[in-house]
C-alpha atoms as a PDB file:
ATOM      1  CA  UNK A   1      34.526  78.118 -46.679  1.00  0.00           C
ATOM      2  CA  UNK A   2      32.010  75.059 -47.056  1.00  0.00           C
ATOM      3  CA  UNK A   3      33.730  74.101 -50.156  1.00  0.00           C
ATOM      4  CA  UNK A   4      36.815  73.781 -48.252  1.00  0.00           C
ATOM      5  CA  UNK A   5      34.904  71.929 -45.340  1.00  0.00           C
ATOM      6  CA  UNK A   6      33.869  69.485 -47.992  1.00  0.00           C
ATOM      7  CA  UNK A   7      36.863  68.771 -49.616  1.00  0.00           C
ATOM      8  CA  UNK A   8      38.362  68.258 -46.030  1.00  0.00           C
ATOM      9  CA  UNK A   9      35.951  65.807 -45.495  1.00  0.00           C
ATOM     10  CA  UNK A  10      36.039  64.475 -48.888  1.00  0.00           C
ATOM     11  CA  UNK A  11      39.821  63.759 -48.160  1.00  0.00           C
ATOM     12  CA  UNK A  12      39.522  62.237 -44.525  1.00  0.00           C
ATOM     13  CA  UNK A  13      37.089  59.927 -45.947  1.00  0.00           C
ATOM     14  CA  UNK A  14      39.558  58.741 -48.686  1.00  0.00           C
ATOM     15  CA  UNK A  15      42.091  58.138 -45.930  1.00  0.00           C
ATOM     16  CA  UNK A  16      40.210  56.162 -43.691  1.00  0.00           C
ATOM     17  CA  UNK A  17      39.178  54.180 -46.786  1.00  0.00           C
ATOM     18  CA  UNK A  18      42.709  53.684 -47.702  1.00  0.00           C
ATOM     19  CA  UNK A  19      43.435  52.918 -44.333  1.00  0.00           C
ATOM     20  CA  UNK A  20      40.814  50.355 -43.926  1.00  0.00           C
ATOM     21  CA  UNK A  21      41.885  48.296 -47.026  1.00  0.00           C
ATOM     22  CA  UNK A  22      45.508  48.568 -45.531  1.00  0.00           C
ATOM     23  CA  UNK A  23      44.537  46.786 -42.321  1.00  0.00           C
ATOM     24  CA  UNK A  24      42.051  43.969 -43.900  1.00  0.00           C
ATOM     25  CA  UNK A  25      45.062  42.925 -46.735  1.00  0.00           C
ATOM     26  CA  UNK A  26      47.444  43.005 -43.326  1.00  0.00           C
ATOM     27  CA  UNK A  27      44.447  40.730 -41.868  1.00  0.00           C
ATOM     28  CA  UNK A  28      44.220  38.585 -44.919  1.00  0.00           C
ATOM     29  CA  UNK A  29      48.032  37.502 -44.710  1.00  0.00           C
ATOM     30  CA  UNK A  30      47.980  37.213 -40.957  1.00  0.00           C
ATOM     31  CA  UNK A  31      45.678  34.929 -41.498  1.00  0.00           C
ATOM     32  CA  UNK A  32      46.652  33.264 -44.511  1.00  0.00           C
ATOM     33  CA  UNK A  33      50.079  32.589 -42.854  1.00  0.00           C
ATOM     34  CA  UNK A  34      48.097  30.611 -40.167  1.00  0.00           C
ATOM     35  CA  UNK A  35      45.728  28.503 -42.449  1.00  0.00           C
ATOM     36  CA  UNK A  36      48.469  27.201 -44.184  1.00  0.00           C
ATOM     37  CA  UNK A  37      50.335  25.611 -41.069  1.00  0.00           C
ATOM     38  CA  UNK A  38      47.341  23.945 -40.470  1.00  0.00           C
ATOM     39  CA  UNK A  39      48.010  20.860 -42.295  1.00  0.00           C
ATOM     40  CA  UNK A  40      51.113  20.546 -41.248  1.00  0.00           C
ATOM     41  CA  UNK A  41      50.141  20.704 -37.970  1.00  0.00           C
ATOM     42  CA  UNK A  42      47.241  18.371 -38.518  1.00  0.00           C
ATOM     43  CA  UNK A  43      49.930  15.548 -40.225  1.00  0.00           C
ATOM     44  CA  UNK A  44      51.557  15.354 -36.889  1.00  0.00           C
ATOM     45  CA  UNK A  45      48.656  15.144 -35.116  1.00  0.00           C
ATOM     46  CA  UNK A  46      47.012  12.507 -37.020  1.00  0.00           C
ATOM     47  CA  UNK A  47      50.111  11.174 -39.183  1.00  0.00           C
ATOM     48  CA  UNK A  48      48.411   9.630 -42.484  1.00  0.00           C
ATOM     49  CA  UNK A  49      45.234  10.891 -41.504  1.00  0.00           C
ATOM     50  CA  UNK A  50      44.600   8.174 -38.632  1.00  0.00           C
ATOM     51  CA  UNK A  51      45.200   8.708 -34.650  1.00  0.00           C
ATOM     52  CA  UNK A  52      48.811   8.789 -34.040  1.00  0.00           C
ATOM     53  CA  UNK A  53      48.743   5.408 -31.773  1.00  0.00           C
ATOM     54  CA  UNK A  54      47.946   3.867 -35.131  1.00  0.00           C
ATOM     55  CA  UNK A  55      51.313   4.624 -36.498  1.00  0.00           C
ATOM     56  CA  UNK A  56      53.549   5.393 -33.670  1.00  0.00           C
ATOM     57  CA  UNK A  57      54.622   2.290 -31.500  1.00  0.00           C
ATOM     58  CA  UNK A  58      54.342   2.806 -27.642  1.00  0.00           C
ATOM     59  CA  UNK A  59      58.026   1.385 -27.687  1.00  0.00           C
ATOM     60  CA  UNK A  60      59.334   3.872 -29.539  1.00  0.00           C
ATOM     61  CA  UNK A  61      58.106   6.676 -27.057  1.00  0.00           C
ATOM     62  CA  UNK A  62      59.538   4.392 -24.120  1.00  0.00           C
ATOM     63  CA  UNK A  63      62.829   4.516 -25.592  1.00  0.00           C
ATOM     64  CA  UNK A  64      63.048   8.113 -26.336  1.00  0.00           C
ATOM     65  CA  UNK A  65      61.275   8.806 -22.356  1.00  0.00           C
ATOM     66  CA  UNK A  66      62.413   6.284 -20.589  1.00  0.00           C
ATOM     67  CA  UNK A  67      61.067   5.047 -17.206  1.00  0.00           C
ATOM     68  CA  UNK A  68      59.089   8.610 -16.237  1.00  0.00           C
ATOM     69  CA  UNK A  69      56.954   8.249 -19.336  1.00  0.00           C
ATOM     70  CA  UNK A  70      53.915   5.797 -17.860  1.00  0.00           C
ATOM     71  CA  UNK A  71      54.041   7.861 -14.822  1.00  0.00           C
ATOM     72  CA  UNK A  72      53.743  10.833 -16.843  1.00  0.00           C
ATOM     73  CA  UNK A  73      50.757  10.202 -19.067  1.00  0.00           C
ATOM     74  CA  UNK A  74      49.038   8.515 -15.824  1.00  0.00           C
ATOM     75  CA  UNK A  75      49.267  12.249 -15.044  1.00  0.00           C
ATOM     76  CA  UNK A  76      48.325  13.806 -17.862  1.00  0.00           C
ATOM     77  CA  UNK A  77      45.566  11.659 -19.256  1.00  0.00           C
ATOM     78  CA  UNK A  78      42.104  10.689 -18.989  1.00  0.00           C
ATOM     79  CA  UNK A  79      40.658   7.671 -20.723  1.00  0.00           C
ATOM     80  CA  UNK A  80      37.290   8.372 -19.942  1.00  0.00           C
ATOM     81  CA  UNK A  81      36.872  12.170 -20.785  1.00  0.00           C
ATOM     82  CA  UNK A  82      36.168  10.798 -24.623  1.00  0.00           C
ATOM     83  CA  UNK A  83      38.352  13.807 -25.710  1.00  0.00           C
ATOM     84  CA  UNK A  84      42.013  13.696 -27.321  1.00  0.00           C
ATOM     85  CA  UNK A  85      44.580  15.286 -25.140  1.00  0.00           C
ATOM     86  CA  UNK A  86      47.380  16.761 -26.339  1.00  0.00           C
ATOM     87  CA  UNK A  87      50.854  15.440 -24.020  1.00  0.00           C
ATOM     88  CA  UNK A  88      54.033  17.716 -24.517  1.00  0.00           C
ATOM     89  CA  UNK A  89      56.797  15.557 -23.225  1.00  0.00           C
ATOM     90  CA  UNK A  90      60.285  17.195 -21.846  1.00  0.00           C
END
């Protein structure tokens, strides 16, 4: 009977090894998916490694927003914070 406990246990073990390994490689990709939109998302943010407002004209913005757009990031931002903001326009 204790042999049989022990190769019960013997076998649980295994499985919650195999198990284990299963959900870190699942971790792994999750997480390798996300790491490698990160450049991507870091080349819009700071197109040719620089701030945006270095390469992206104000005019270009007022075109595509029209009139709303001043009255909109008078909203949204704060100069003196010393922090970037992030503005998602509609």
């Amino acid at each position: 009977f204790l042999g049989a406990v022990k190769a019960q246990e013997v076998k649980q073990l295994k499985g919650l090894d195999k198990l284990e390994k299963r959900l870190l490689k699942a971790q792994k990709r999750k997480l390798r998916d996300q790491v490698s939109r990160m450049p991507d998302i870091q080349n819009q943010l700071f197109p040719g490694q620089s701030l945006q407002e270095r390469n992206l004209n104000f005019s270009e913005l007022y075109l595509e927003y029209g009139q709303q757009l001043i009255p909109d990031l008078m909203k949204a931002l704060k100069p003196l914070s010393g922090e970037f903001t992030i503005v998602e326009m509609e």
